[in-house]
C-alpha atoms as a PDB file:
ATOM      1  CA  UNK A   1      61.046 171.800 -93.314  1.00  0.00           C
ATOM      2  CA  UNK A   2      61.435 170.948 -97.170  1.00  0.00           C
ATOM      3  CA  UNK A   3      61.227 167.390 -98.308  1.00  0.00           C
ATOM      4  CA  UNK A   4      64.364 167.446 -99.206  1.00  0.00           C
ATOM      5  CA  UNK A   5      65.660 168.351 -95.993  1.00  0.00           C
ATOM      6  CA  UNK A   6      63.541 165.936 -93.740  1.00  0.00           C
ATOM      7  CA  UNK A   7      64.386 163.164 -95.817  1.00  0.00           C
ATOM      8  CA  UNK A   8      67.906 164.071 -95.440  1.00  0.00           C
ATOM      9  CA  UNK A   9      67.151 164.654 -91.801  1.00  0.00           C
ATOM     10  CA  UNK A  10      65.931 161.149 -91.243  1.00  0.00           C
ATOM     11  CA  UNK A  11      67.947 158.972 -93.660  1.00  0.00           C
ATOM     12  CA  UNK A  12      68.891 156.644 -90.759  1.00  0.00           C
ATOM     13  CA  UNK A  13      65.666 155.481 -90.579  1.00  0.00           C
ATOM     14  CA  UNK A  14      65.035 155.570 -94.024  1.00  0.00           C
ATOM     15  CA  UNK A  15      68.230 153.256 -94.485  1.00  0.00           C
ATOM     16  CA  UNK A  16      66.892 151.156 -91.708  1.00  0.00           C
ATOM     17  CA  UNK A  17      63.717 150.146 -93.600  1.00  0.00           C
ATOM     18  CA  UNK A  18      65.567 147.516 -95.720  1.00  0.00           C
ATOM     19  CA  UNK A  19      67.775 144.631 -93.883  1.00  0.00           C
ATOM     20  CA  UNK A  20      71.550 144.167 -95.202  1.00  0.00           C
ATOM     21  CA  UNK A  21      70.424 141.824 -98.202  1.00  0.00           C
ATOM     22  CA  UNK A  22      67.477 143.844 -99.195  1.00  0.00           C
ATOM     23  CA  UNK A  23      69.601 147.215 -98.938  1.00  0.00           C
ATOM     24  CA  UNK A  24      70.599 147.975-103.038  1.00  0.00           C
ATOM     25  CA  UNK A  25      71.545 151.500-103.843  1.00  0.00           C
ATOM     26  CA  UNK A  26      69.697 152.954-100.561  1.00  0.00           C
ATOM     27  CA  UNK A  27      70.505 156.105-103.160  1.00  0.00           C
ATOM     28  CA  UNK A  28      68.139 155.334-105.457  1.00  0.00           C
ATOM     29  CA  UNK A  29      65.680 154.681-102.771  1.00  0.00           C
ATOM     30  CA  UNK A  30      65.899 158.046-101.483  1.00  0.00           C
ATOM     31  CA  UNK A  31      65.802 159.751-104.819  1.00  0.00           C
ATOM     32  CA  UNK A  32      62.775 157.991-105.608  1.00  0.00           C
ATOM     33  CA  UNK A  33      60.829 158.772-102.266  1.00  0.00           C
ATOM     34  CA  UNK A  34      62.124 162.478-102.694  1.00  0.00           C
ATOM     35  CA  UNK A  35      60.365 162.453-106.257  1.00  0.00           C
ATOM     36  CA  UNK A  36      57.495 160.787-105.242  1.00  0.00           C
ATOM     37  CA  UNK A  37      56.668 162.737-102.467  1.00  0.00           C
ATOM     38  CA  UNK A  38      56.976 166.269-104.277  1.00  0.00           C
ATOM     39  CA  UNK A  39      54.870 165.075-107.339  1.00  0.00           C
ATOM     40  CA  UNK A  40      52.247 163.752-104.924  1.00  0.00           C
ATOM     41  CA  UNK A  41      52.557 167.035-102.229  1.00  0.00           C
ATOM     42  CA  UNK A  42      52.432 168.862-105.890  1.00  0.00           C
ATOM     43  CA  UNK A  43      49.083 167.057-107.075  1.00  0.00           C
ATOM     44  CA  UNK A  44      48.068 167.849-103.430  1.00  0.00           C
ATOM     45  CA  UNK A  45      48.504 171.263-104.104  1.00  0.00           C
ATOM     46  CA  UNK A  46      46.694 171.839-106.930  1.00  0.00           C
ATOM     47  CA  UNK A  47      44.066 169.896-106.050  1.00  0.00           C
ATOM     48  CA  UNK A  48      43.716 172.374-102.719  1.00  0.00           C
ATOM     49  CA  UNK A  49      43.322 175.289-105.177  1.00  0.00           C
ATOM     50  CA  UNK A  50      40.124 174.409-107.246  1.00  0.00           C
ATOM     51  CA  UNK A  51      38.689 172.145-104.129  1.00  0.00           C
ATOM     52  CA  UNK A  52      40.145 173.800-100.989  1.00  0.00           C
ATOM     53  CA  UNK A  53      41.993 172.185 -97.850  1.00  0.00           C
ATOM     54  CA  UNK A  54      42.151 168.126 -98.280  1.00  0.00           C
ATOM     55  CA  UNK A  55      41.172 166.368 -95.396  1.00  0.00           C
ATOM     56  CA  UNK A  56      44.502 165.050 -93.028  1.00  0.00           C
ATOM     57  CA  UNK A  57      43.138 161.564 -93.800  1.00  0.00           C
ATOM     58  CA  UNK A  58      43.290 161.942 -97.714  1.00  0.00           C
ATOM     59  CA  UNK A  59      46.692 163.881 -96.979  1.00  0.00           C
ATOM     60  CA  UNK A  60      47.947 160.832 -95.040  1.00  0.00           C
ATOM     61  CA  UNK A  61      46.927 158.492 -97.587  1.00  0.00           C
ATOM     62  CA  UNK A  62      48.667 160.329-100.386  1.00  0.00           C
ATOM     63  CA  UNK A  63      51.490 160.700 -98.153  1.00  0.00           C
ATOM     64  CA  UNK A  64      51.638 156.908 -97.780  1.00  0.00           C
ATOM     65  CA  UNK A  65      50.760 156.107-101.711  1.00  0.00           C
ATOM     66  CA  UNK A  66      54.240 158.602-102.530  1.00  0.00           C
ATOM     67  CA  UNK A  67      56.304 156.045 -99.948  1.00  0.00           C
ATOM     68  CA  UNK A  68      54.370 152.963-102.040  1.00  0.00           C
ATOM     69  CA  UNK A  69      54.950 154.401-104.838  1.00  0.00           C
ATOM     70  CA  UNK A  70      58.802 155.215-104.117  1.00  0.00           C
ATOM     71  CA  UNK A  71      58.977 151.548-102.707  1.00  0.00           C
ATOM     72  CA  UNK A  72      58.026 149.788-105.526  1.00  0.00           C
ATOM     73  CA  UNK A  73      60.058 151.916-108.459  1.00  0.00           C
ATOM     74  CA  UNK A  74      63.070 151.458-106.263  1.00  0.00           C
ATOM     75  CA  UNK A  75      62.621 147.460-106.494  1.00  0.00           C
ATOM     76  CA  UNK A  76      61.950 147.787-110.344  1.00  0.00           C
ATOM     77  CA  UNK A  77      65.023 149.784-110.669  1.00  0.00           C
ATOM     78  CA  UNK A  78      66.887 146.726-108.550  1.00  0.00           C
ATOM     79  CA  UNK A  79      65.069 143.979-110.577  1.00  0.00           C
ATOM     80  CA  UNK A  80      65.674 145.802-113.939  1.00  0.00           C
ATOM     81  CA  UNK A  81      69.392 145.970-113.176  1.00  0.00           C
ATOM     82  CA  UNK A  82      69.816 143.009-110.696  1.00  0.00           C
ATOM     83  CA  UNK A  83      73.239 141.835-112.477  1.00  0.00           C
ATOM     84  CA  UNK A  84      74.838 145.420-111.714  1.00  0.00           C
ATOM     85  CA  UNK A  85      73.529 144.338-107.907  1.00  0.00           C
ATOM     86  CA  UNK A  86      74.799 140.440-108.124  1.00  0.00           C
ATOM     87  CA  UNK A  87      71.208 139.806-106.741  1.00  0.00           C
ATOM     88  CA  UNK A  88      70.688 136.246-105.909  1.00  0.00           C
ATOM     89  CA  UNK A  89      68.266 134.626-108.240  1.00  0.00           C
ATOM     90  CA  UNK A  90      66.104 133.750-105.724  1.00  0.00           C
ATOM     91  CA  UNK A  91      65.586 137.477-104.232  1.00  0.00           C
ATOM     92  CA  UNK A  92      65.137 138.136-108.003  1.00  0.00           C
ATOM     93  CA  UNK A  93      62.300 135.585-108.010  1.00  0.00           C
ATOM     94  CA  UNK A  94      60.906 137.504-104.927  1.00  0.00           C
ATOM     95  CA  UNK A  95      61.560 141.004-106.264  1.00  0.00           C
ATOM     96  CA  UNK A  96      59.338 139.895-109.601  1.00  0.00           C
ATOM     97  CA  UNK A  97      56.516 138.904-107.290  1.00  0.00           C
ATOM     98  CA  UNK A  98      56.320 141.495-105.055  1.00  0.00           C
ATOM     99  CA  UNK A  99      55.758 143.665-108.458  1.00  0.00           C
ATOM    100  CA  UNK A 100      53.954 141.606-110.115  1.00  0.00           C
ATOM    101  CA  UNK A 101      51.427 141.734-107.522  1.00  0.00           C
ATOM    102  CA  UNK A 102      51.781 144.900-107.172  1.00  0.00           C
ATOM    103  CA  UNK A 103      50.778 145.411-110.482  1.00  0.00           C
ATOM    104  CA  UNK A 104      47.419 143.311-110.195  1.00  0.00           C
ATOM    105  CA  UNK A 105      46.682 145.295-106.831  1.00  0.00           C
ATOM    106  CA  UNK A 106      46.528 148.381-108.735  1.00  0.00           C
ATOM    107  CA  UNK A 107      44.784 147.095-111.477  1.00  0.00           C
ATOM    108  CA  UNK A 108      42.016 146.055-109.404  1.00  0.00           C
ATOM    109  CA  UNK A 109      41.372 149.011-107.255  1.00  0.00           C
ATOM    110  CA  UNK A 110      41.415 150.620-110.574  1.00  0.00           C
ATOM    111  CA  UNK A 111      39.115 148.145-112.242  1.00  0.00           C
ATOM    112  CA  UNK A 112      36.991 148.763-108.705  1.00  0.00           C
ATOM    113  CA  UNK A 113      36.720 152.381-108.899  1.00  0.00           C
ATOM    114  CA  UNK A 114      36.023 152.709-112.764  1.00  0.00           C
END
């Protein structure tokens, strides 16, 4: 089954990730994880052809990163255009820290591994 399809396949639960308020443009959502998750299978790929067959844990893990990753681009799209949305100012608040943290997360574990 193609990403595509499974994500089409499975868009109920997909949809039931976010509760009513949180649930902006569940279409964006699912273009992002679509996008994530064939850029990430696609780095997978190439990586299998100079290294060989990834372990399932690293697959997993990349797996889950594309979702992340697909996550948090979805609530910067939201933030970015949060008067299109008529998001409350306080979810707005919320919305800025979940990616600002976000942000220093990644920073670190890059920081970490440097």
């Amino acid at each position: 089954m193609r990403i595509t399809e499974f994500i089409i396949f499975h868009n109920k639960e997909f949809n039931g990730m976010f509760s009513k308020q949180f649930n902006f443009d569940i279409e964006n959502f699912i273009y992002e994880l679509n996008k994530c998750l064939l850029n990430k299978i696609s780095r997978m790929k190439v990586i299998e052809a100079s290294r060989g067959a990834l372990p399932e844990n690293d697959i997993l893990e990349n797996i889950e990163g594309a979702i992340k990753a697909a996550f948090y681009t979805h609530f910067r799209h939201i933030y970015n255009n949060f008067e299109k949305y008529g998001v409350e100012n306080s979810f707005q608040a919320a919305i800025f820290f979940f990616l600002i943290s976000t942000d220093i997360q990644a920073s670190a574990t890059m920081l970490r591994s440097a």
